[in-house]
C-alpha atoms as a PDB file:
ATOM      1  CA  UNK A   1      -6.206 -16.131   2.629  1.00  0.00           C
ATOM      2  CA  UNK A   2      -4.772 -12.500   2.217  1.00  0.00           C
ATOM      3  CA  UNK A   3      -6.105 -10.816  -0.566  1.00  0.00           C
ATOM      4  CA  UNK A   4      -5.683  -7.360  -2.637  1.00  0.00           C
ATOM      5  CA  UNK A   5      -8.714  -5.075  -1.136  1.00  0.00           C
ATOM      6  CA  UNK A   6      -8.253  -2.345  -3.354  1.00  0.00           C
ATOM      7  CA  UNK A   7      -5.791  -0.580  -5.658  1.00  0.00           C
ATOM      8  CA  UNK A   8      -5.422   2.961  -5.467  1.00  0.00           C
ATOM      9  CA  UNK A   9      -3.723   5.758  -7.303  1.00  0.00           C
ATOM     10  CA  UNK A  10      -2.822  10.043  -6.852  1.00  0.00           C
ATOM     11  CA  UNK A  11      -1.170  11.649  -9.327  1.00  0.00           C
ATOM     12  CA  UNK A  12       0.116  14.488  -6.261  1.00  0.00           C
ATOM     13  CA  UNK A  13       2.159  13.111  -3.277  1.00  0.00           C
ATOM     14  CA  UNK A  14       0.185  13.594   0.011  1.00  0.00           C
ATOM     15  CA  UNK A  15      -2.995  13.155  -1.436  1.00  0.00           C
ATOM     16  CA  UNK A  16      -5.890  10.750  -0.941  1.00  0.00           C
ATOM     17  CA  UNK A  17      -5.559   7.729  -3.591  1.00  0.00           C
ATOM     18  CA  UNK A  18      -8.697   6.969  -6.097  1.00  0.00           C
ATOM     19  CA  UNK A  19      -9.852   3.307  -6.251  1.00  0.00           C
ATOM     20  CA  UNK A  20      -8.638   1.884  -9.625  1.00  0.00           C
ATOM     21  CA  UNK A  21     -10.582  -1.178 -11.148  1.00  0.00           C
ATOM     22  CA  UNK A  22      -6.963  -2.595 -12.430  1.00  0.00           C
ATOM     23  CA  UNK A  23      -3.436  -1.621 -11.876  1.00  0.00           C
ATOM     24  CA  UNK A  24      -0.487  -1.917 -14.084  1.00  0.00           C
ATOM     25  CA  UNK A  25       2.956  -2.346 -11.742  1.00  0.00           C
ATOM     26  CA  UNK A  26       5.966  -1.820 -13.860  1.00  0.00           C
ATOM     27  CA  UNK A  27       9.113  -3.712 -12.890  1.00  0.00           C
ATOM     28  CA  UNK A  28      11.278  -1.397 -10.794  1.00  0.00           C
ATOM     29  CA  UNK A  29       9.343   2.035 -11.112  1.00  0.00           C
ATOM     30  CA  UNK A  30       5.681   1.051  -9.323  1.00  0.00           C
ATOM     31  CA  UNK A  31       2.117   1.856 -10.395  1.00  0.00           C
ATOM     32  CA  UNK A  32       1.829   3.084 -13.743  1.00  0.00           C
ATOM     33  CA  UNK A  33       0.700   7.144 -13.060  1.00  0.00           C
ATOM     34  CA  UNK A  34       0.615   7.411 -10.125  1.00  0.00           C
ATOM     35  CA  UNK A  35       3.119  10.293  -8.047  1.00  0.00           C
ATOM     36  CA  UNK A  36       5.020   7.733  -5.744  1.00  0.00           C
ATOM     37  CA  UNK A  37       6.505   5.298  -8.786  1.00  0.00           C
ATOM     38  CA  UNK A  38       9.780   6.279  -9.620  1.00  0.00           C
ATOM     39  CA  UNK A  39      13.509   4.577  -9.445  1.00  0.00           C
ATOM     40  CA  UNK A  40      13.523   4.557  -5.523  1.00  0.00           C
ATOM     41  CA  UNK A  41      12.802   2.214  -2.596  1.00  0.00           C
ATOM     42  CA  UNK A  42       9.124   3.041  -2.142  1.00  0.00           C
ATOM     43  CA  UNK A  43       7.601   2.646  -5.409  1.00  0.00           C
ATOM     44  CA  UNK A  44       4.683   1.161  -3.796  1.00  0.00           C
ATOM     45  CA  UNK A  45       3.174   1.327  -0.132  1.00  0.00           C
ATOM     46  CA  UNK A  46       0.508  -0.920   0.903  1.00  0.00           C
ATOM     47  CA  UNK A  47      -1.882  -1.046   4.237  1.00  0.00           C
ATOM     48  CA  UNK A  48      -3.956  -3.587   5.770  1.00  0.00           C
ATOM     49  CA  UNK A  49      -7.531  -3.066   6.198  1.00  0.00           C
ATOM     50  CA  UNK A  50      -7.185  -4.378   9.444  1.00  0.00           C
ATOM     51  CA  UNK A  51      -5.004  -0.903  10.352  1.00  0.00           C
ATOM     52  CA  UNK A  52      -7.757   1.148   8.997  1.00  0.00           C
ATOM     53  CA  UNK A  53     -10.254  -0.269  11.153  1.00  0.00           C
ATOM     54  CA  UNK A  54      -8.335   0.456  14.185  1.00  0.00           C
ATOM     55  CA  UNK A  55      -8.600   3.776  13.482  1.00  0.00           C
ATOM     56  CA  UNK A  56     -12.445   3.560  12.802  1.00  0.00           C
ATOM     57  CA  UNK A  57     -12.213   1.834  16.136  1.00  0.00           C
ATOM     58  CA  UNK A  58     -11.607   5.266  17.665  1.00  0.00           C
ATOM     59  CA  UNK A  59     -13.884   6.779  16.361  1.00  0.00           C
ATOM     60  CA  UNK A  60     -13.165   8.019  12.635  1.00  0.00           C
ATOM     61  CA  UNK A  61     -16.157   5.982  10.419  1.00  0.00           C
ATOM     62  CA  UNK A  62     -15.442   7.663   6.679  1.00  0.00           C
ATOM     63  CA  UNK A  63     -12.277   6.024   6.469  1.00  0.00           C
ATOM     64  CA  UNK A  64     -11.979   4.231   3.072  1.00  0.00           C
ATOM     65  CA  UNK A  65      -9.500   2.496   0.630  1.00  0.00           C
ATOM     66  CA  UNK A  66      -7.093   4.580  -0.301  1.00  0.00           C
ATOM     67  CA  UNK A  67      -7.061   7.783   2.362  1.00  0.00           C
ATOM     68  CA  UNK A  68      -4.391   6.936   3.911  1.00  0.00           C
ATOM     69  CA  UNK A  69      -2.593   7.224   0.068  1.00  0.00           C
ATOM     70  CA  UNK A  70      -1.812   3.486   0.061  1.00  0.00           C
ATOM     71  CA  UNK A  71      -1.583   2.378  -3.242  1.00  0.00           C
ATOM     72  CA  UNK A  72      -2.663  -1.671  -2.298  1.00  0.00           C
ATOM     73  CA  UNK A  73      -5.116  -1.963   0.474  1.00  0.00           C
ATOM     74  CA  UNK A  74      -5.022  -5.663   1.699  1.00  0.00           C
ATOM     75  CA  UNK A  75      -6.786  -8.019   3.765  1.00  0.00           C
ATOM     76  CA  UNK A  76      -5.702 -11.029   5.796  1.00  0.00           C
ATOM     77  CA  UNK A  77      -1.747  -9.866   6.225  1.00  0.00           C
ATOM     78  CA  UNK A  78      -0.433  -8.279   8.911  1.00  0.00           C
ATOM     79  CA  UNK A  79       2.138  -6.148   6.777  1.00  0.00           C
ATOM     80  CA  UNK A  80       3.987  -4.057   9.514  1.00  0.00           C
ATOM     81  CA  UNK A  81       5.367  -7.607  11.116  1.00  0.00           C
ATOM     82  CA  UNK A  82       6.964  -8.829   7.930  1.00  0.00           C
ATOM     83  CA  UNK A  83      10.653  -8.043   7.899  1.00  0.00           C
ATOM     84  CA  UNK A  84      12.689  -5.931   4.877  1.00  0.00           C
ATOM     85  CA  UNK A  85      13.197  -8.258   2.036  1.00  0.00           C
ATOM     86  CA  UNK A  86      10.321 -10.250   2.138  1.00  0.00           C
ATOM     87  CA  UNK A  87       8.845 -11.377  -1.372  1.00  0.00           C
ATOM     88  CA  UNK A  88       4.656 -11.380  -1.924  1.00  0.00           C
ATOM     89  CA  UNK A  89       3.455 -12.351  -4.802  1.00  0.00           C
ATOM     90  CA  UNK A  90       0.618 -10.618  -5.583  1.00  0.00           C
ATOM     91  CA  UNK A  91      -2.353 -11.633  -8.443  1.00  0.00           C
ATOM     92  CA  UNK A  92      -0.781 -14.159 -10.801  1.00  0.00           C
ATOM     93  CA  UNK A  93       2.246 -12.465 -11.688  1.00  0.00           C
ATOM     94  CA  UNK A  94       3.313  -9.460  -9.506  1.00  0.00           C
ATOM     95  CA  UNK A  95       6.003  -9.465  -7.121  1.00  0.00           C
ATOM     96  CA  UNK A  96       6.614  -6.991  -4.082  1.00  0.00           C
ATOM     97  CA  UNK A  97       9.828  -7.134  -1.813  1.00  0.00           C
ATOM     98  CA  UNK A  98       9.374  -5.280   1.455  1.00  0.00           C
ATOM     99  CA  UNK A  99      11.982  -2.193   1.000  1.00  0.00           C
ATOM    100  CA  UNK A 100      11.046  -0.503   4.255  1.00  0.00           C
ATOM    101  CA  UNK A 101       8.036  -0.783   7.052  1.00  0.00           C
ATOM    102  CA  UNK A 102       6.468   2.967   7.855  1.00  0.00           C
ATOM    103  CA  UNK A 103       8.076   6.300   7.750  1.00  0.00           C
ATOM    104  CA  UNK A 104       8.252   9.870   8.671  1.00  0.00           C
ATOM    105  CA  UNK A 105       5.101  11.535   8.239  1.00  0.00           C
ATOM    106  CA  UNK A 106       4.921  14.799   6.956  1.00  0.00           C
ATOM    107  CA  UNK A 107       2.759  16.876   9.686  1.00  0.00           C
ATOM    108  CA  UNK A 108       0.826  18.608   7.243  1.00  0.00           C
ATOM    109  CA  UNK A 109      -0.303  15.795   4.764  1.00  0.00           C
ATOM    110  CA  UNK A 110      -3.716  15.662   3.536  1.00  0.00           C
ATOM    111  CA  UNK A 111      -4.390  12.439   4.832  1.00  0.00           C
ATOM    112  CA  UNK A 112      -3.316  13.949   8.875  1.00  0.00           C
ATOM    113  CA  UNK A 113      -5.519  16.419   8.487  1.00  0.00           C
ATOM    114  CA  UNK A 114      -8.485  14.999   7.427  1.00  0.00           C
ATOM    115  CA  UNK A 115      -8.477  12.371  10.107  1.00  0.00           C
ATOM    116  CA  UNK A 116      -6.298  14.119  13.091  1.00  0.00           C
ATOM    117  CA  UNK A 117      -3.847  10.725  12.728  1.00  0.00           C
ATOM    118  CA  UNK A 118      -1.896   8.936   9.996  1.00  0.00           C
ATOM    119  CA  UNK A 119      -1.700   5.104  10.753  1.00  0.00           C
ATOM    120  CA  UNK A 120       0.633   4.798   7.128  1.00  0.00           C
ATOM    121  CA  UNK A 121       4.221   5.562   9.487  1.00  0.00           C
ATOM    122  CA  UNK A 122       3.244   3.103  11.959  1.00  0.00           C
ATOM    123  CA  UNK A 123       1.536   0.109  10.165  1.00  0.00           C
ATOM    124  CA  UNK A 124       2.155   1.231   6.195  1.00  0.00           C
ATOM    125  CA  UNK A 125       5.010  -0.551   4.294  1.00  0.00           C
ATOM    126  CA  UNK A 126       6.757   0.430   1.003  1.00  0.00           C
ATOM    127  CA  UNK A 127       8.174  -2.259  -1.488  1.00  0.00           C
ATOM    128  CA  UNK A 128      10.027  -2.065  -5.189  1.00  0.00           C
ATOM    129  CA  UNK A 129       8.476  -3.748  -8.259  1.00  0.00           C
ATOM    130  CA  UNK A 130      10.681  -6.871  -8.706  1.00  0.00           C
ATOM    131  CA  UNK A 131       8.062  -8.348 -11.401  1.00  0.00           C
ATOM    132  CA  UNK A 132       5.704  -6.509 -13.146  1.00  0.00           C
ATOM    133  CA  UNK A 133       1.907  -7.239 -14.019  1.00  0.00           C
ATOM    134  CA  UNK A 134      -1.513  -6.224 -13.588  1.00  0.00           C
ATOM    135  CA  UNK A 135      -3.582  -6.436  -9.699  1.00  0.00           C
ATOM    136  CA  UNK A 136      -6.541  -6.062  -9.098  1.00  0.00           C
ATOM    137  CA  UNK A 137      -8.869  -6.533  -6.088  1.00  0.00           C
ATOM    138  CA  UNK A 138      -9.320 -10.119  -5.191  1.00  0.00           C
ATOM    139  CA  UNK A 139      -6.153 -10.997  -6.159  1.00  0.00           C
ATOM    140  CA  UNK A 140      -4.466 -12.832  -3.709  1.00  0.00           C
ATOM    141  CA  UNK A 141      -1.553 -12.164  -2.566  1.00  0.00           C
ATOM    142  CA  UNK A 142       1.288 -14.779  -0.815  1.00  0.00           C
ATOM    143  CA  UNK A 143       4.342 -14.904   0.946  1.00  0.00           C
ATOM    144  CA  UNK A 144       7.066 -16.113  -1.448  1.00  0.00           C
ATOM    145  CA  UNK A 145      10.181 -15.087   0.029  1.00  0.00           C
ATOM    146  CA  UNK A 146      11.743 -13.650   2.655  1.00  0.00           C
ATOM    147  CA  UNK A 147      15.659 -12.977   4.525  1.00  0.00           C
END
């Protein structure tokens, strides 16, 4: 079962997100206060748990929820392999679609220095708000759709 590890929120871009007990997602614009929502194509990125033990495997232990600025960390989905325009429900009422997997990372982010790598361009993926809601961790989160 995949599942929501943590929600996380900044309110400056390139900075390490802060564990949040509950999230509110608002339909295309992303989580409520944090610096990334907006009217654009990445209101919301999202990392596995799974990538941020890879980089623990190599050595880097105080990695945690939400330094890599993801704003969902999951568990049990391995995002980067899920193609643009896939649907994931997420809690009871939240939906994602997949709007673009990694990026460009900006050499002098918080996140790169701190750890001396950014896994976020190679395994991070960004999604819009198609339906709004509250997450929280534990929620699950499903496959509902896809191209």
């Amino acid at each position: 079962m995949a599942k929501v590890v943590s929600v996380n929120i900044s309110e400056r871009k390139g900075t390490i997100k802060k564990p949040i007990e509950v999230g509110y997602f608002r339909e295309n614009h992303g989580l409520e206060g944090d610096a990334h929502a907006g009217n654009w194509h990445r209101q919301v990125s999202l990392l596995a748990q799974e990538s941020i033990d890879k980089m623990k495997r190599m050595g880097i232990w105080d990695l945690v929820a939400g330094k890599f600025a993801e704003n969902i960390t999951t568990e049990g989905i391995e995002l980067y392999t899920l193609p643009v325009g896939t649907r994931l429900k997420v809690g009871e009422e939240v939906i994602l679609e997949i709007s673009q997997i990694g990026k460009n990372c900006h050499e002098a982010c918080e996140i790169r220095k701190i750890t001396g790598d950014c896994i976020m361009p190679r395994e991070g993926i960004f999604a819009k708000v198609i339906k709004g809601g509250f997450v929280r961790p534990g929620d699950e989160i499903e496959i509902v759709a896809g191209t």
